[in-house]
Protein backbone atom coordinates (compact mmCIF):
# COMPACT_ATOMS: atom_id res chain seq x y z
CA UNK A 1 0.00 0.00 0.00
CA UNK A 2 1.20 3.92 -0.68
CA UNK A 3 1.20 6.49 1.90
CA UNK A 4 -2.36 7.34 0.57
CA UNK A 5 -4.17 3.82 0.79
CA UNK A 6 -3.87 2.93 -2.72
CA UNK A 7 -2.66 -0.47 -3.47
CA UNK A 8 1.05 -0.24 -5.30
CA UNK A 9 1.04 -1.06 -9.09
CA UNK A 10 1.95 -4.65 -9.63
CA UNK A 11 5.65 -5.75 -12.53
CA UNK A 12 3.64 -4.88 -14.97
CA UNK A 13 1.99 -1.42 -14.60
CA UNK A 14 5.39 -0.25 -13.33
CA UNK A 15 7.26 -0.23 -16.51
CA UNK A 16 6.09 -0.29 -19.96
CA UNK A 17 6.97 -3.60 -22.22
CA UNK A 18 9.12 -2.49 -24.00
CA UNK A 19 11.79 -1.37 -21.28
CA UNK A 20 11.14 -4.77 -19.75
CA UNK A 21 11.99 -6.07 -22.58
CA UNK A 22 15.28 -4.03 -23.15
CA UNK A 23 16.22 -4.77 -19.25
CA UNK A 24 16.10 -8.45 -20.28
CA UNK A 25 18.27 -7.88 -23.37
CA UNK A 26 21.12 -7.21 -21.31
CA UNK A 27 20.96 -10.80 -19.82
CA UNK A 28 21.21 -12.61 -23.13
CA UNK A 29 25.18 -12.26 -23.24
CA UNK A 30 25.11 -14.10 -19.97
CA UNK A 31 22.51 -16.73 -20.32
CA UNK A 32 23.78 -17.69 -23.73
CA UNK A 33 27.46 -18.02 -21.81
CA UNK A 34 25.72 -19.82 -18.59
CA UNK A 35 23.64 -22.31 -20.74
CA UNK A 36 26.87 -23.19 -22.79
CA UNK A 37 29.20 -23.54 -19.98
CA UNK A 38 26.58 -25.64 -18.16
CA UNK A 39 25.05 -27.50 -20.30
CA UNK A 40 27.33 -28.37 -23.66
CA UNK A 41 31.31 -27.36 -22.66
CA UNK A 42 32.27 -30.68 -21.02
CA UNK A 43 30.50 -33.04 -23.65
CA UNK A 44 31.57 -31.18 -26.64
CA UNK A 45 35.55 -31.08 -25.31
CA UNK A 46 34.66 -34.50 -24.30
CA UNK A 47 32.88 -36.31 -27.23
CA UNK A 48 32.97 -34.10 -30.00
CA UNK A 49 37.19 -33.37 -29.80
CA UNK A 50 37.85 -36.68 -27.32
CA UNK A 51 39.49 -34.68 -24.29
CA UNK A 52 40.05 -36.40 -21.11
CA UNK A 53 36.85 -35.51 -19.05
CA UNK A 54 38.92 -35.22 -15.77
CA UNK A 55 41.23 -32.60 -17.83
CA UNK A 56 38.15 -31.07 -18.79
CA UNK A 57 36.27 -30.66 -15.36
CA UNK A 58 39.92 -29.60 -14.05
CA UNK A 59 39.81 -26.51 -16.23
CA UNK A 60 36.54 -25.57 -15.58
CA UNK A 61 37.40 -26.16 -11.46
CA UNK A 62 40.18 -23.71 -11.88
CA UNK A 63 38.52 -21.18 -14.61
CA UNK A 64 35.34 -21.63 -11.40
CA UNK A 65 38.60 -20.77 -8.95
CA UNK A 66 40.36 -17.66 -10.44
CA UNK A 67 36.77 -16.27 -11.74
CA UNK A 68 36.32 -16.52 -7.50
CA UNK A 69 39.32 -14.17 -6.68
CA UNK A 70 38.72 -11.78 -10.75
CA UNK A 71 35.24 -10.83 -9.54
CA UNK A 72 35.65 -8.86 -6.86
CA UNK A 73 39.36 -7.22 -8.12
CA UNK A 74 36.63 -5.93 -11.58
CA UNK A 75 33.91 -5.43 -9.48
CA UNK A 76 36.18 -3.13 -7.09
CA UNK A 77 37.29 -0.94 -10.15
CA UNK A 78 33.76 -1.07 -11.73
CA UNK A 79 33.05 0.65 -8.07
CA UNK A 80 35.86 3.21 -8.44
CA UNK A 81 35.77 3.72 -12.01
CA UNK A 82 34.46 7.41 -12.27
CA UNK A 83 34.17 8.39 -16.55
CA UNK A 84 31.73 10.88 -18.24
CA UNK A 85 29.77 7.50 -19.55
CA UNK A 86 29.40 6.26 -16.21
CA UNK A 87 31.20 3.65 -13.63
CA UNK A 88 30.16 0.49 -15.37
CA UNK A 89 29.44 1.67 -18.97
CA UNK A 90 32.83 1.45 -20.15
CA UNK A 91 33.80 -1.83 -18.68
CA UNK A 92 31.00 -3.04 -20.39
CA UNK A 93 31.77 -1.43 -23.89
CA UNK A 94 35.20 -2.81 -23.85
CA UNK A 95 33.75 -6.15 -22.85
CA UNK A 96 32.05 -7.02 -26.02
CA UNK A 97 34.35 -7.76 -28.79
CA UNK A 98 37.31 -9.67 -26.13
CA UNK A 99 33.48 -12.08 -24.89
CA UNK A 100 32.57 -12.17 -28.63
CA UNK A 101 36.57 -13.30 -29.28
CA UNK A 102 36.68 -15.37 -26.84
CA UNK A 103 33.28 -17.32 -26.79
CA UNK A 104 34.58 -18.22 -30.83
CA UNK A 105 37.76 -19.56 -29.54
CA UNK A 106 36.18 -21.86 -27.12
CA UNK A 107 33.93 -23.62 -29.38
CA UNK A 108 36.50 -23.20 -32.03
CA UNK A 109 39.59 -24.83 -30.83
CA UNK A 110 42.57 -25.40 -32.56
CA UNK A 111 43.76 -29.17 -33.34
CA UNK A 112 45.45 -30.01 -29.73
CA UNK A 113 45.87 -32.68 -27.84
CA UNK A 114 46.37 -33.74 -23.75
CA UNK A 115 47.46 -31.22 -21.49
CA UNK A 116 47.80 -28.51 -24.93
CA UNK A 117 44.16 -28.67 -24.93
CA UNK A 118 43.36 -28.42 -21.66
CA UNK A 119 45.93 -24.92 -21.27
CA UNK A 120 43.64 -24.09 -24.23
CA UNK A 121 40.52 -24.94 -22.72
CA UNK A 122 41.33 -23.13 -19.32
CA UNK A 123 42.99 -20.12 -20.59
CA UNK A 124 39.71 -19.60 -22.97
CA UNK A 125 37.20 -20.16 -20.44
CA UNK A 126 38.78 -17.81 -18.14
CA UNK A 127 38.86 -14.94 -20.45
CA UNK A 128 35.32 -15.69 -21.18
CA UNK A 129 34.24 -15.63 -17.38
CA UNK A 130 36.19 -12.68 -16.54
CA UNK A 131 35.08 -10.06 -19.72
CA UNK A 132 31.19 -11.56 -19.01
């Protein structure tokens, strides 16, 4: 209820549709990442380009370990970041092409093999984690 009785517009009557829809817009870079990572990364380095599964969960474990420790060192200067565009706007802008870069390069590997693929493989998903 507002301070006048009046029962407080519901998600809907807040904002219009179309700004919903532009706030969820700005989740697609990380779902896409999220649904790949979770869902296809380990059985496609696995089945599709026959790397070791254990080497495979090992690089995810440590891409999981360093993103840990990278989140709050970018989050900090996101925090402290003080431009004409904004704190986070330019972190963001100079995001996109190194995700778009790197996001290719992980389902794109070159021809390696054994522990070469799994530097590859943790090197890549890193990046990816820590522009997204």
């Amino acid at each position: 209820m507002t301070a006048d009785g009046k029962a407080k517009p519901g998600f809907w009557n807040r904002e219009g549709l179309s700004t919903q829809v532009l706030y969820g817009v700005g989740s697609i870079a990380f779902g896409v990442k999220d649904q790949g990572f979770s869902y296809f990364l380990l059985f496609f380095y696995n089945q599709v380009l026959g790397a070791s599964t254990e080497l495979v969960g090992q690089a995810i474990a440590i891409a999981l370990f360093v993103d840990a420790f990278a989140d709050p060192v970018v989050g900090h200067l996101s925090d402290n970041l003080r431009t004409r565009w904004g704190r986070r706007h330019p972190l963001m802008y100079a995001s996109v092409l190194p995700v778009v870069v790197g996001y290719y390069l992980l389902w794109n590997p070159p021809h390696l093999t054994g522990l070469a693929m799994f530097a590859y493989l943790a090197v890549t998903i890193i990046a990816v984690r820590t522009f997204i």
